[in-house]
PDB file of N, CA and C in Angstrom:
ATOM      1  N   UNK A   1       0.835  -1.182   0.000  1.00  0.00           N
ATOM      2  CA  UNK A   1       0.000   0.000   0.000  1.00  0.00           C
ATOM      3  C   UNK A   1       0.879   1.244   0.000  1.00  0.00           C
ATOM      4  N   UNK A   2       0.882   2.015  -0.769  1.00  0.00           N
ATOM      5  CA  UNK A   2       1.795   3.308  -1.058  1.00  0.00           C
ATOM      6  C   UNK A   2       0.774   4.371   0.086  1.00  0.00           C
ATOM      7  N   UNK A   3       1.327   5.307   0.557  1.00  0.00           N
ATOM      8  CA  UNK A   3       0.911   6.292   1.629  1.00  0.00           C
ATOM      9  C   UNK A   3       1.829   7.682   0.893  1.00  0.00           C
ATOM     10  N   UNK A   4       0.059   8.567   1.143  1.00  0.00           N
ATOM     11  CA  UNK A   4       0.581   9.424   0.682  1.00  0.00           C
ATOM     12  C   UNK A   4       1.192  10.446   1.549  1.00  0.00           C
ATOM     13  N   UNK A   5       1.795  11.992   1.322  1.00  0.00           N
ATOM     14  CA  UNK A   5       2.439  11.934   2.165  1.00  0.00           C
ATOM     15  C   UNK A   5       1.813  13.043   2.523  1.00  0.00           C
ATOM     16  N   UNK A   6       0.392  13.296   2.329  1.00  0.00           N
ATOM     17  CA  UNK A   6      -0.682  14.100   3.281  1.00  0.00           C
ATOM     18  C   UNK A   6      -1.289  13.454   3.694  1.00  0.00           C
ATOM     19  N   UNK A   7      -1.022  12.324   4.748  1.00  0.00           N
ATOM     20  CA  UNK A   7      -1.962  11.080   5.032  1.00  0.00           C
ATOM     21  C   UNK A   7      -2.381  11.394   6.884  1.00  0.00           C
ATOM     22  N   UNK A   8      -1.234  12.418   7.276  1.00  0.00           N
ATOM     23  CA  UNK A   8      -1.434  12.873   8.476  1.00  0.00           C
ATOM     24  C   UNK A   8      -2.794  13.930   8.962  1.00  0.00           C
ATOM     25  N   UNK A   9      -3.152  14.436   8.239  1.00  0.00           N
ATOM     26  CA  UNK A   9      -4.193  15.409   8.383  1.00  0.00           C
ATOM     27  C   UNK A   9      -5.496  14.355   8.436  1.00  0.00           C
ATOM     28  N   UNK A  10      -5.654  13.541   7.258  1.00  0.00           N
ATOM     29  CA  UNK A  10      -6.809  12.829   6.860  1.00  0.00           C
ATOM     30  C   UNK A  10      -7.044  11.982   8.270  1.00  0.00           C
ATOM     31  N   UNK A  11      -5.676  11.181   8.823  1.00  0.00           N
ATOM     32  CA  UNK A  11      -5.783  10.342   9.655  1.00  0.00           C
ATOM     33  C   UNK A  11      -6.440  11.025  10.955  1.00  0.00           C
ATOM     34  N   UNK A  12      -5.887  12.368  11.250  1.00  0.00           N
ATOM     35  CA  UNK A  12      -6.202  12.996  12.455  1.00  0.00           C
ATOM     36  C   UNK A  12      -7.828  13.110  12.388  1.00  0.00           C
ATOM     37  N   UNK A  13      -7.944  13.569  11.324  1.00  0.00           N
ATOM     38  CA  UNK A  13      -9.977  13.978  11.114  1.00  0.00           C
ATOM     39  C   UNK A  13     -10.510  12.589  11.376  1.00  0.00           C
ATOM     40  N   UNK A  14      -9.932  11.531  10.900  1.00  0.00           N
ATOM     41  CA  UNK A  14     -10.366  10.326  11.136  1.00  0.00           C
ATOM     42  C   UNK A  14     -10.626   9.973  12.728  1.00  0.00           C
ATOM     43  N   UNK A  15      -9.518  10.021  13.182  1.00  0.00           N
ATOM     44  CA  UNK A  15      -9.036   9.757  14.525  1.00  0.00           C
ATOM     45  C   UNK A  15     -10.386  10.063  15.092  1.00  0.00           C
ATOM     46  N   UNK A  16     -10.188  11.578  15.429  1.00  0.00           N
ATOM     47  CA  UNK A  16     -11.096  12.491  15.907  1.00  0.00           C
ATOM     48  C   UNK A  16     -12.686  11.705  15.790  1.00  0.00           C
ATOM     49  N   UNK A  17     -13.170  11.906  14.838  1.00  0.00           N
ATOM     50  CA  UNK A  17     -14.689  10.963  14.490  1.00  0.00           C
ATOM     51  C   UNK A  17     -14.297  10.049  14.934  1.00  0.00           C
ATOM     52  N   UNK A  18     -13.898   8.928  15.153  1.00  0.00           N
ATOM     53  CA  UNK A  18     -13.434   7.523  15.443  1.00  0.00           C
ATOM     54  C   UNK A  18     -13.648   7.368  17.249  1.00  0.00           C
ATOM     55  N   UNK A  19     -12.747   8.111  17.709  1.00  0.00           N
ATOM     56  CA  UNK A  19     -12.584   8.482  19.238  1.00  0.00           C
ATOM     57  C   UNK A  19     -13.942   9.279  19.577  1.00  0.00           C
ATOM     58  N   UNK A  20     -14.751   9.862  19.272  1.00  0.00           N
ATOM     59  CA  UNK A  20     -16.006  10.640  19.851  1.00  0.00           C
ATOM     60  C   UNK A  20     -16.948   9.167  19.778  1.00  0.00           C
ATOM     61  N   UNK A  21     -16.799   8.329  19.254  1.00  0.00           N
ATOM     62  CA  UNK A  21     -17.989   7.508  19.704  1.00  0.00           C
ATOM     63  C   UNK A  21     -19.290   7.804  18.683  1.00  0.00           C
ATOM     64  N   UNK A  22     -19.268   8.853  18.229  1.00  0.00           N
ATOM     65  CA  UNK A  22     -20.478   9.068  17.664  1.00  0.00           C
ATOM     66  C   UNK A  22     -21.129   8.059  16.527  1.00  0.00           C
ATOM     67  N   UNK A  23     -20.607   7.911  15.857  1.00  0.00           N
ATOM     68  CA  UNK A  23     -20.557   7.261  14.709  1.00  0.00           C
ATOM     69  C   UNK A  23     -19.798   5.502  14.714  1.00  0.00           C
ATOM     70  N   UNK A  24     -20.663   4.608  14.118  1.00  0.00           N
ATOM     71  CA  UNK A  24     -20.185   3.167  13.844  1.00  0.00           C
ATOM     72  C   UNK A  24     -19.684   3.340  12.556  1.00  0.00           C
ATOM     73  N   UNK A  25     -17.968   3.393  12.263  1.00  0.00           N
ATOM     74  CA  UNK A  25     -17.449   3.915  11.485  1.00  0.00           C
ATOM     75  C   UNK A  25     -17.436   2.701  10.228  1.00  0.00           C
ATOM     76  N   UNK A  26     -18.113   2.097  10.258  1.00  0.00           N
ATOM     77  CA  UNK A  26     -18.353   1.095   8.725  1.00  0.00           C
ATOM     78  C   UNK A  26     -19.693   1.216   8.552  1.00  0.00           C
ATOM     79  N   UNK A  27     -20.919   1.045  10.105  1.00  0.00           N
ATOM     80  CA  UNK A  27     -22.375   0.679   9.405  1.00  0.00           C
ATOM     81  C   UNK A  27     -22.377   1.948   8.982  1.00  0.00           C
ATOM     82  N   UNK A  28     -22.402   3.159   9.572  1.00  0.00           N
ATOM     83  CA  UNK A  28     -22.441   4.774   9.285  1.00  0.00           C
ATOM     84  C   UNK A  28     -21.483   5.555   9.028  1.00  0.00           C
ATOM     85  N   UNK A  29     -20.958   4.676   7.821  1.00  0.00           N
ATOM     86  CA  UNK A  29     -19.478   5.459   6.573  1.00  0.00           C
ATOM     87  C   UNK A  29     -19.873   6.627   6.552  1.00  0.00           C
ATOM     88  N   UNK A  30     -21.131   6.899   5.705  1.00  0.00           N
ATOM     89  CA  UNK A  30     -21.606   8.066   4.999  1.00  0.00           C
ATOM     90  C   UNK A  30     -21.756   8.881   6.195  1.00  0.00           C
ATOM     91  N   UNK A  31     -22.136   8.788   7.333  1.00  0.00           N
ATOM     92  CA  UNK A  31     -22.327  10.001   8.544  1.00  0.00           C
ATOM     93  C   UNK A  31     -20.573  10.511   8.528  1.00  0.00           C
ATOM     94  N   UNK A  32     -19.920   9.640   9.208  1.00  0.00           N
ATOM     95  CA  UNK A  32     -18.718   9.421   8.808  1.00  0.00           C
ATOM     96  C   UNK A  32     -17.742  10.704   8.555  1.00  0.00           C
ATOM     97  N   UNK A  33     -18.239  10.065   7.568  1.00  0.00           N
ATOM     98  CA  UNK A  33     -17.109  10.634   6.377  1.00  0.00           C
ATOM     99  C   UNK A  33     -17.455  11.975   6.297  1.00  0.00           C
ATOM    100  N   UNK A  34     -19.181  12.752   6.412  1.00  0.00           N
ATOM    101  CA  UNK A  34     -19.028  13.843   6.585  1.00  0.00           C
ATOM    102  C   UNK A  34     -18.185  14.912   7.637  1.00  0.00           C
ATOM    103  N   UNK A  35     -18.783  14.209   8.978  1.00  0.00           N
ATOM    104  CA  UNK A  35     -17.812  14.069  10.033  1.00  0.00           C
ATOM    105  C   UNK A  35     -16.737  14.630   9.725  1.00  0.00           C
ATOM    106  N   UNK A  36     -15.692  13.317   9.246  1.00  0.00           N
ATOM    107  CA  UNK A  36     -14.712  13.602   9.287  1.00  0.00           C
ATOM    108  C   UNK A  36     -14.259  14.903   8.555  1.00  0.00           C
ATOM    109  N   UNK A  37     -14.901  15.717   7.593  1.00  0.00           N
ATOM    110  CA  UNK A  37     -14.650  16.134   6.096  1.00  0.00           C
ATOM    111  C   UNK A  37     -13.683  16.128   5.432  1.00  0.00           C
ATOM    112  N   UNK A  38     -13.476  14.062   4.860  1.00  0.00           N
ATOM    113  CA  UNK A  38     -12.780  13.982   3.885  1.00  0.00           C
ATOM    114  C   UNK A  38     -13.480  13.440   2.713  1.00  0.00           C
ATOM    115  N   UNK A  39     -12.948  12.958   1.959  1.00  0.00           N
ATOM    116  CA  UNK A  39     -13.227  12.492   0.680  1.00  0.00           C
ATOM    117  C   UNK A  39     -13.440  10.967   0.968  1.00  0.00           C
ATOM    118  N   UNK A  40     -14.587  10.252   0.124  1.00  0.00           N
ATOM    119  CA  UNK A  40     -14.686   8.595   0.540  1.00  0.00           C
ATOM    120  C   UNK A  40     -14.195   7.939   0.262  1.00  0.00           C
ATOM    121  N   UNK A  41     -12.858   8.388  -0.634  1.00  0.00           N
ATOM    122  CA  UNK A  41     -11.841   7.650  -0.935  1.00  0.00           C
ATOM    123  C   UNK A  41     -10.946   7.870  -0.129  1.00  0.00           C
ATOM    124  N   UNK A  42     -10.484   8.892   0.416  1.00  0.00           N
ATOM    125  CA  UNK A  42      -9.462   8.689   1.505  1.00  0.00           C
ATOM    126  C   UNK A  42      -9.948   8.141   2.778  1.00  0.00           C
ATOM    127  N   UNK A  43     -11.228   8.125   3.443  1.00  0.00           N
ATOM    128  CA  UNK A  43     -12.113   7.417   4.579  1.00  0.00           C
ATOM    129  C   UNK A  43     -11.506   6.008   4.063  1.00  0.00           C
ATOM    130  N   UNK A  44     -11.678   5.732   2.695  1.00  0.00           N
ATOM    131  CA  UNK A  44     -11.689   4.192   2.652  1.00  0.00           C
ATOM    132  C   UNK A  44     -10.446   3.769   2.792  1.00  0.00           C
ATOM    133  N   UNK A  45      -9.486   4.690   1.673  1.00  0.00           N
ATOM    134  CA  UNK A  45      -8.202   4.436   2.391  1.00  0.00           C
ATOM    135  C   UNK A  45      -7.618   4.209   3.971  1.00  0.00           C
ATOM    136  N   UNK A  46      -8.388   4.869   4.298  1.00  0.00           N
ATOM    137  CA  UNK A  46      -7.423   5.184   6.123  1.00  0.00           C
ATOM    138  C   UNK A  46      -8.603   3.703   6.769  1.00  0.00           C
ATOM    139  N   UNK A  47      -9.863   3.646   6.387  1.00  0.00           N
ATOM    140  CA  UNK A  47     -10.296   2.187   7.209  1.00  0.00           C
ATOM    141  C   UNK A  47      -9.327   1.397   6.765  1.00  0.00           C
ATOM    142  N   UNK A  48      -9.134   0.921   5.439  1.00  0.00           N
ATOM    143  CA  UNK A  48      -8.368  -0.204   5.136  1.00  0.00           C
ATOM    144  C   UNK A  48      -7.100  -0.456   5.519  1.00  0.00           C
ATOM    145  N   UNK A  49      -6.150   0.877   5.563  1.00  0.00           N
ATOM    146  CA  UNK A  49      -4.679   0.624   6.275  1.00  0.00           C
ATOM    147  C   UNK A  49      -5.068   1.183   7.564  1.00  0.00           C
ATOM    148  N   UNK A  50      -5.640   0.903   8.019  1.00  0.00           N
ATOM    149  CA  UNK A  50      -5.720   1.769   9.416  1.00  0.00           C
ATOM    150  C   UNK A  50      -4.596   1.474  10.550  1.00  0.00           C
ATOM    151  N   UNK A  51      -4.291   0.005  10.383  1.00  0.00           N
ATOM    152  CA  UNK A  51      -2.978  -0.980  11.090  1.00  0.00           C
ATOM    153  C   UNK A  51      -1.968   0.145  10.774  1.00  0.00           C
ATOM    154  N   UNK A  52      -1.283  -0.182   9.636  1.00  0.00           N
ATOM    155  CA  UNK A  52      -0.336   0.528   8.744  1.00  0.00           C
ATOM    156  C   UNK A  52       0.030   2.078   9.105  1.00  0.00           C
ATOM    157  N   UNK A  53      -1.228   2.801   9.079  1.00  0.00           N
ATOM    158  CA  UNK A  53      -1.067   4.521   9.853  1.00  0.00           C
ATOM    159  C   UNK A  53      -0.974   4.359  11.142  1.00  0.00           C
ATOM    160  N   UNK A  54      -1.412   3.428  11.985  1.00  0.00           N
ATOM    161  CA  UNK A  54      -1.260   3.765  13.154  1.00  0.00           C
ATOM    162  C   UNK A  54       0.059   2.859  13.679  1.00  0.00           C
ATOM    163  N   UNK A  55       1.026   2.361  13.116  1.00  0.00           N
ATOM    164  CA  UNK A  55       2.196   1.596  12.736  1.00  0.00           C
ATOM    165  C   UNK A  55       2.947   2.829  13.010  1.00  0.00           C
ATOM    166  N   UNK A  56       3.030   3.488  11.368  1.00  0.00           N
ATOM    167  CA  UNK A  56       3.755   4.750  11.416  1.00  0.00           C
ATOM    168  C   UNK A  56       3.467   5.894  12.563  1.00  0.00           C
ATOM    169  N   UNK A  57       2.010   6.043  13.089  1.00  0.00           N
ATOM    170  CA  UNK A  57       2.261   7.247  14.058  1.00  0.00           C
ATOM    171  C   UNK A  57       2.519   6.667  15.381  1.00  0.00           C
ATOM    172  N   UNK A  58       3.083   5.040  15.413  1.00  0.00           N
ATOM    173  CA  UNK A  58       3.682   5.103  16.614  1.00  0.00           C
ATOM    174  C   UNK A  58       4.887   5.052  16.424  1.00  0.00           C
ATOM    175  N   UNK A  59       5.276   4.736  15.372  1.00  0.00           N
ATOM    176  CA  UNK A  59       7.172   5.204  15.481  1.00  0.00           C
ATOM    177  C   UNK A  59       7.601   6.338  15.534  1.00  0.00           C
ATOM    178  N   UNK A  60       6.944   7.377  15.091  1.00  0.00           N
ATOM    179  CA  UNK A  60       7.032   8.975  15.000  1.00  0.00           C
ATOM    180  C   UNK A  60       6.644   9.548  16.396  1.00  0.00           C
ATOM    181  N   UNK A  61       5.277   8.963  17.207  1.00  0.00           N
ATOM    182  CA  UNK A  61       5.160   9.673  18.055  1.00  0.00           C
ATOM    183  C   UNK A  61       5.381   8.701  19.291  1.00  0.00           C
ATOM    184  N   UNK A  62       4.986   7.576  19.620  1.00  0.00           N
ATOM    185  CA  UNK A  62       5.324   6.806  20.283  1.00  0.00           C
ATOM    186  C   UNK A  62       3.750   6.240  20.768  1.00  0.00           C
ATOM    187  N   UNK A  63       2.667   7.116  20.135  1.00  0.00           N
ATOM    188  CA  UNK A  63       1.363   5.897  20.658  1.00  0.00           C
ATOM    189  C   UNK A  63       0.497   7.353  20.001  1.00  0.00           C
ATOM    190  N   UNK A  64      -0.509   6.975  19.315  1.00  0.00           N
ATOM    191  CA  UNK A  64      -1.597   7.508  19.093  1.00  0.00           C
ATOM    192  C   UNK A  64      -2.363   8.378  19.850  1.00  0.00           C
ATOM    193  N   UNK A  65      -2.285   8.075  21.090  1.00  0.00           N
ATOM    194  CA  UNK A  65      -2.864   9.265  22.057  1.00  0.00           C
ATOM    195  C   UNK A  65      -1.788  10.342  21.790  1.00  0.00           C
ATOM    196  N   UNK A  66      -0.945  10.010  21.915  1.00  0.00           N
ATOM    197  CA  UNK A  66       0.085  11.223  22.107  1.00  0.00           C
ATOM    198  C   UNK A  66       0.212  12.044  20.944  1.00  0.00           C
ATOM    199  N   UNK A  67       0.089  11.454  19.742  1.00  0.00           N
ATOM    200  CA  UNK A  67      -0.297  12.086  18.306  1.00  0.00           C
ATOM    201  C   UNK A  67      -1.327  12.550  18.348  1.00  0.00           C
ATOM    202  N   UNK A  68      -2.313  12.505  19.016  1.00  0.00           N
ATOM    203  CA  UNK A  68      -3.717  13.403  18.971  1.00  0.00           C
ATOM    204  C   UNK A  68      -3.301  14.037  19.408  1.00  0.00           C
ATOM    205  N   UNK A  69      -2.805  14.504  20.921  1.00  0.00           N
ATOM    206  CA  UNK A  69      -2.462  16.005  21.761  1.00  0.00           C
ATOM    207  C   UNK A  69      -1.602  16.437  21.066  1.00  0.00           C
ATOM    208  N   UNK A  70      -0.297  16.011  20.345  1.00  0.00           N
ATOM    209  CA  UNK A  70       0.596  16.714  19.252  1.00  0.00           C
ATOM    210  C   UNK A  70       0.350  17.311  17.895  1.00  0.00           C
ATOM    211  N   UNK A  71      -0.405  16.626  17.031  1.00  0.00           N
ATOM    212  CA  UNK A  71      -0.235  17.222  15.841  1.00  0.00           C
ATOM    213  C   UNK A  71      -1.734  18.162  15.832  1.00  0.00           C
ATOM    214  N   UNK A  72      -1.371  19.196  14.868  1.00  0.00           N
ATOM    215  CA  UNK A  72      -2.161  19.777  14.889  1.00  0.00           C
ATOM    216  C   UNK A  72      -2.009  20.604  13.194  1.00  0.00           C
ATOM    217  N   UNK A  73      -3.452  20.229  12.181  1.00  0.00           N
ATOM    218  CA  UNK A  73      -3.372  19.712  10.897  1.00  0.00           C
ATOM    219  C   UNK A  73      -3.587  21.378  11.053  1.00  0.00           C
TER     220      UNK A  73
END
């Protein structure tokens, strides 16, 4: 899977919707994805590697929580 290398912003909007609970992020894609406001191709991207991004933002940051309080898109 090639990653692009604006994949940090998308992931964070993701994150964000993901962590509020609001939304069942496969039965209610389409709530989702507004949510998040990305594109349903990058939503689909980031469900499908989701392992993979959160791989990379723990070598960079050292755990996903800590990349939420750090980056800031």
């Amino acid at each position: 899977m090639a990653v692009d290398s604006d994949w940090k912003p998308n992931f964070y909007k993701y994150e964000k919707v993901r962590r509020s609970g609001r939304y069942n992020m496969i039965m209610e894609a389409q709530l989702a994805i507004k949510a998040c406001d990305i594109s349903s191709r990058e939503y689909r991207d980031i469900l499908l590697g989701y392992n993979q991004y959160k791989s990379y933002i723990e070598a960079q940051y050292g755990s996903v929580d800590k990349f939420m309080r750090e980056y800031k898109p």
